[in-house]
N, C-alpha and C. Protein backbone atom coordinates (compact mmCIF):
# COMPACT_ATOMS: atom_id res chain seq x y z
N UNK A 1 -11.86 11.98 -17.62
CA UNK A 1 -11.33 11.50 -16.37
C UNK A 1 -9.85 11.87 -16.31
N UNK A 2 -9.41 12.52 -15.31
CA UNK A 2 -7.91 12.55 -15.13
C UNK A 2 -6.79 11.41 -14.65
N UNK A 3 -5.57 11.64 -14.30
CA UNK A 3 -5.05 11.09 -13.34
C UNK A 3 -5.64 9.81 -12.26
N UNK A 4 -5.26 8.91 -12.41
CA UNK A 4 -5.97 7.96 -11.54
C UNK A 4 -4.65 6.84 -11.03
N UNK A 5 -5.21 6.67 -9.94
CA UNK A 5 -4.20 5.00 -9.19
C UNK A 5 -5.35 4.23 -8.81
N UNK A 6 -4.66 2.77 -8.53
CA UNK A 6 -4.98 2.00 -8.08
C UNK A 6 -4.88 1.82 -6.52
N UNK A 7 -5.68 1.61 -5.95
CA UNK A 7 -5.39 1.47 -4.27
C UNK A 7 -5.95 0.22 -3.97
N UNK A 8 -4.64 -0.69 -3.79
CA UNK A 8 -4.68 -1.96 -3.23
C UNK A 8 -4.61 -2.39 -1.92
N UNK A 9 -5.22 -2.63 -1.24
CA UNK A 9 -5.15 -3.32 0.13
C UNK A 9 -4.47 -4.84 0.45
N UNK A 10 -3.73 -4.64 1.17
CA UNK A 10 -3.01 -6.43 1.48
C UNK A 10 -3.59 -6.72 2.50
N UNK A 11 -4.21 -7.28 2.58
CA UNK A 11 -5.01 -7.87 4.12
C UNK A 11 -3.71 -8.67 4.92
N UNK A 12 -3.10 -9.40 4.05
CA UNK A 12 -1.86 -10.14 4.83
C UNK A 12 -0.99 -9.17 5.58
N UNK A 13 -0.33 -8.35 4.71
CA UNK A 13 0.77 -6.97 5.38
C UNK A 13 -0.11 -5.97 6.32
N UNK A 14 -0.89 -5.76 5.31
CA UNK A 14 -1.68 -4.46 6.26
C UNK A 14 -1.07 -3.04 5.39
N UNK A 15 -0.76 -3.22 4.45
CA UNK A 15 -0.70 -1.94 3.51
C UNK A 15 -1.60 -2.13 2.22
N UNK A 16 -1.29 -0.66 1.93
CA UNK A 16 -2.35 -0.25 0.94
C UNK A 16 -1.47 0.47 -0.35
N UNK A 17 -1.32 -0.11 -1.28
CA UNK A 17 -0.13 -0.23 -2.40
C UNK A 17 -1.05 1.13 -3.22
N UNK A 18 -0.27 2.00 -3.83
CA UNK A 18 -0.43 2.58 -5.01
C UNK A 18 -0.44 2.62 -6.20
N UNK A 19 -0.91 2.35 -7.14
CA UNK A 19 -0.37 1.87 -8.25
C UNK A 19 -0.89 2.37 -9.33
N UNK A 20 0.12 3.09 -10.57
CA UNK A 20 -0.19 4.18 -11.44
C UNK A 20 -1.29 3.30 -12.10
N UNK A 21 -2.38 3.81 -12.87
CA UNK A 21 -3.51 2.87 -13.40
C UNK A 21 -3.05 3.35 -15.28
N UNK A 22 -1.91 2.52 -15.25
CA UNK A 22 -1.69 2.53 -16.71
C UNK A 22 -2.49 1.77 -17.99
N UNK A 23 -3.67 0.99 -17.37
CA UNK A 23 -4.58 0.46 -18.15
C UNK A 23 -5.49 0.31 -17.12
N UNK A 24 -6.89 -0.16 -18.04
CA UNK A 24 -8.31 -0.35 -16.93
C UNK A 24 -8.51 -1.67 -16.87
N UNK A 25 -7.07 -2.44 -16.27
CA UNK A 25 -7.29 -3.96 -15.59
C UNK A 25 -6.65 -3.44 -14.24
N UNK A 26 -7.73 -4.18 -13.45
CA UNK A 26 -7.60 -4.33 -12.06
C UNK A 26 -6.26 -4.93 -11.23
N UNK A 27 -5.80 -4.46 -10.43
CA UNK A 27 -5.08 -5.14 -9.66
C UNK A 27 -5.27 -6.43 -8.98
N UNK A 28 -6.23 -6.50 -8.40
CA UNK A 28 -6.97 -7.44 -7.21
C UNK A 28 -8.41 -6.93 -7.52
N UNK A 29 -8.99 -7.97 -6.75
CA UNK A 29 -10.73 -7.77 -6.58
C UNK A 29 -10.80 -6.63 -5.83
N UNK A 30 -10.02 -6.45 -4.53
CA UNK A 30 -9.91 -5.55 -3.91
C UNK A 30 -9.19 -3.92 -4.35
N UNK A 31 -8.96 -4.23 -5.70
CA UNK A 31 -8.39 -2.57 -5.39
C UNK A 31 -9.35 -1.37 -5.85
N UNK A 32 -9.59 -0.18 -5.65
CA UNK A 32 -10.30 0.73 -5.90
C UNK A 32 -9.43 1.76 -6.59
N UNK A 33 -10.13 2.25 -7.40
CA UNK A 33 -10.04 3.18 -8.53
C UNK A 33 -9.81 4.80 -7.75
N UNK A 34 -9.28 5.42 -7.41
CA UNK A 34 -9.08 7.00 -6.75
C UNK A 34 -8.18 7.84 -8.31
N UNK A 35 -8.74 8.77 -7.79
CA UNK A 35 -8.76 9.77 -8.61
C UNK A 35 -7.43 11.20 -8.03
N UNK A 36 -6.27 11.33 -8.74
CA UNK A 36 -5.82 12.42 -8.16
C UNK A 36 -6.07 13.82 -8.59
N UNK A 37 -6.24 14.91 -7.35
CA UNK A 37 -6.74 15.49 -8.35
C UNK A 37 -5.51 16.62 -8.62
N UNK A 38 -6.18 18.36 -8.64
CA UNK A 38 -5.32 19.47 -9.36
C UNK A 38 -4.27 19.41 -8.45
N UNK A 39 -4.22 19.09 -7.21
CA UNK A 39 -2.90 19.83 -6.31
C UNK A 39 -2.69 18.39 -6.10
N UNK A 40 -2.52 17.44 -6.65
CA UNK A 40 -1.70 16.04 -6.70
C UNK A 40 -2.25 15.22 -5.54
N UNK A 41 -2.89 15.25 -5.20
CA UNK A 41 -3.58 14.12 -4.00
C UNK A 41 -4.48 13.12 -4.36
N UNK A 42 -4.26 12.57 -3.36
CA UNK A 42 -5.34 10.61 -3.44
C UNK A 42 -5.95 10.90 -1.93
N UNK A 43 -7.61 10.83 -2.05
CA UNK A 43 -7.96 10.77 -0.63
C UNK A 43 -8.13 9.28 -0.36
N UNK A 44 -7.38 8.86 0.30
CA UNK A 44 -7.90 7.74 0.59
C UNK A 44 -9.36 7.31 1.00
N UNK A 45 -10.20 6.69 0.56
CA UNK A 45 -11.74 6.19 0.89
C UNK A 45 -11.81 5.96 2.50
N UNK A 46 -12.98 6.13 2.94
CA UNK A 46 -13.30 5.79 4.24
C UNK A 46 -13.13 3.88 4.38
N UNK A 47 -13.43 3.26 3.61
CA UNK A 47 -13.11 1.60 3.77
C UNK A 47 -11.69 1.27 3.52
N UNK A 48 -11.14 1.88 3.09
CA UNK A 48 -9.84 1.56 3.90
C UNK A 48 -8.80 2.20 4.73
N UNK A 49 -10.07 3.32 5.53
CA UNK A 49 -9.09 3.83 6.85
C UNK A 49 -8.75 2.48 7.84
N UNK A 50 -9.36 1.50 8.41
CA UNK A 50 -9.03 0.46 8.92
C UNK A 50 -7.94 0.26 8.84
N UNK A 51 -7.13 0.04 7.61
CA UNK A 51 -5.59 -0.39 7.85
C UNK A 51 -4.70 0.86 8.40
N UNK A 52 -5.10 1.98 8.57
CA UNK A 52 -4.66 3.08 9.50
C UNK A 52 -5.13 3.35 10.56
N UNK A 53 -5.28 2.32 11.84
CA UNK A 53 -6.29 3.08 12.82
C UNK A 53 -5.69 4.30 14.03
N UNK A 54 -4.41 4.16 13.59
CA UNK A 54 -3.64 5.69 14.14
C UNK A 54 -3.58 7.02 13.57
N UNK A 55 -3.46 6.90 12.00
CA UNK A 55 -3.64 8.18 11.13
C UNK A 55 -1.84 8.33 11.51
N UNK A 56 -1.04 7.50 12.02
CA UNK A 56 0.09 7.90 11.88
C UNK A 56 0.50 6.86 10.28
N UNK A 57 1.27 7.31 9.40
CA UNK A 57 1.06 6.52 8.51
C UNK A 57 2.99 6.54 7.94
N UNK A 58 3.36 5.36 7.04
CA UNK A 58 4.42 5.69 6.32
C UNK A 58 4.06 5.28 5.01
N UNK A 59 5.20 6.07 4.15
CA UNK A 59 5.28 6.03 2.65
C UNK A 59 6.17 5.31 1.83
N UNK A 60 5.96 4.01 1.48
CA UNK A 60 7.62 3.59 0.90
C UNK A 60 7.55 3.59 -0.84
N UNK A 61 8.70 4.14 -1.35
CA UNK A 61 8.61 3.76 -2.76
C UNK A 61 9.23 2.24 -2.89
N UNK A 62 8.27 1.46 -3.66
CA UNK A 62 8.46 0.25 -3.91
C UNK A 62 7.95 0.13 -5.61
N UNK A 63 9.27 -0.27 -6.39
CA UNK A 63 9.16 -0.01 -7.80
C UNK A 63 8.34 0.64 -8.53
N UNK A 64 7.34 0.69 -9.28
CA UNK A 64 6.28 1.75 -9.56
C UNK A 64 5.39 1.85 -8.74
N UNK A 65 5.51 1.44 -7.55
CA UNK A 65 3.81 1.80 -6.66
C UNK A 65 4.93 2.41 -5.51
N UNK A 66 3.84 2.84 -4.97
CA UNK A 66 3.63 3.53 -3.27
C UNK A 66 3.50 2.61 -2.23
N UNK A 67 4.03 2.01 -1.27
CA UNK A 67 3.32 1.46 -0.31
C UNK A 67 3.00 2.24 1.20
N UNK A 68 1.63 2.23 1.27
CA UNK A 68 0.93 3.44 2.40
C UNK A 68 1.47 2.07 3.62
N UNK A 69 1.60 2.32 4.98
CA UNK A 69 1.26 1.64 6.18
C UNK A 69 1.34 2.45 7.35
N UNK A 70 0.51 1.81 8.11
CA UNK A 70 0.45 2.00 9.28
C UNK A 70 1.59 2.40 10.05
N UNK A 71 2.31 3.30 10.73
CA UNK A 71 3.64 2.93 11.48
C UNK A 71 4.00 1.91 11.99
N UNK A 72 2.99 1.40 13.06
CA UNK A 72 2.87 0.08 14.22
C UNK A 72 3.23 -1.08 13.55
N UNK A 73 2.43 -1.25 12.21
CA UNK A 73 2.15 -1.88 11.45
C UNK A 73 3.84 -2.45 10.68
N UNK A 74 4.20 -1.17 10.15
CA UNK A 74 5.37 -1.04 9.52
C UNK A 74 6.67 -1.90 10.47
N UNK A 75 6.91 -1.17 11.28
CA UNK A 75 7.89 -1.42 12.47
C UNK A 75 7.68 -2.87 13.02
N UNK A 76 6.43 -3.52 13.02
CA UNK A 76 6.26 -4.88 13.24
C UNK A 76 6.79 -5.89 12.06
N UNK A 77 6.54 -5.50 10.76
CA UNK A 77 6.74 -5.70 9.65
C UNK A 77 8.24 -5.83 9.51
N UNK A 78 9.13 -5.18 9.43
CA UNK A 78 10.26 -4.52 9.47
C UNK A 78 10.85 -5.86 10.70
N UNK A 79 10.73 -6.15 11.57
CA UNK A 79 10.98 -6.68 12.97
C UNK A 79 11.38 -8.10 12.55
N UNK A 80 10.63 -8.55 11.43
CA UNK A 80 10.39 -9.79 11.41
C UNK A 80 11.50 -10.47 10.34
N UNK A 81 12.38 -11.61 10.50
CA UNK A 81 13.06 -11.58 9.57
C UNK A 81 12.99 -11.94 8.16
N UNK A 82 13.40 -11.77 7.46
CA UNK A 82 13.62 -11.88 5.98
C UNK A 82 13.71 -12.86 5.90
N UNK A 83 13.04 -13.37 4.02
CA UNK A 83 12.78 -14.77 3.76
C UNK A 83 14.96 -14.92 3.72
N UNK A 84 15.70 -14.05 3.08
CA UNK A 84 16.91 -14.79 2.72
C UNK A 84 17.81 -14.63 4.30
N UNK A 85 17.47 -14.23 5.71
CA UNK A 85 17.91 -13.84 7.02
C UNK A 85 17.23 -15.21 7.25
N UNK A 86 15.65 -16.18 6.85
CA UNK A 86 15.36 -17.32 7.11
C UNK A 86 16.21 -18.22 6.69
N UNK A 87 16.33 -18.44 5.39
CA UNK A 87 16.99 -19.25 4.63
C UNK A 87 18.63 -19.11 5.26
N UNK A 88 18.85 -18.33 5.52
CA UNK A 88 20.49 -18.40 5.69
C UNK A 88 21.03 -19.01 7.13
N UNK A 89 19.83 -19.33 7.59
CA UNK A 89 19.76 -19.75 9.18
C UNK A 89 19.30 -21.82 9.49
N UNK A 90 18.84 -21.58 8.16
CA UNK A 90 18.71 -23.02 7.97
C UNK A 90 20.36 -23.60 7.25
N UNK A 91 21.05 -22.97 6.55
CA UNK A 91 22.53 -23.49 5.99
C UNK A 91 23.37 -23.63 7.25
């Protein structure tokens, strides 16, 4: 077996995390096993095109993983304020 990640789905966010599969413990119940292959790619599975239903997509590096999202998704995400933009509004 080569190269492999983890592909996690957040049902809460609506992204789909990457994550190098440096051992064979699971992320979540939900994450699936993908395979990269010779020219460096992850196809993403057909069950979790859903959290892309534009195929417009973004890429964020977030400490050792990938986070895949939606644009719409992203930009809504992004919109909303921060737990310490919350907290600093209650002082």
């Amino acid at each position: 077996m080569g190269d492999s990640v983890f592909l996690a789905p957040d049902k809460r966010s609506g992204c789909v995390s990457l994550i190098p599969c440096e051992s064979d413990h699971l992320i979540s119940r939900d994450a699936l096993r993908a395979e990269i292959d010779l020219y460096n790619r992850i196809q993403i599975p057909n069950s979790l095109s859903k959290f892309f239903p534009n195929r417009d997509i973004v890429f964020l590096g977030v400490g050792n993983s990938i986070e895949v999202w939606d644009r719409e998704k992203w930009k809504d995400y992004k919109a909303k304020p921060s737990f310490r933009e919350l907290l600093a509004s209650k002082i």
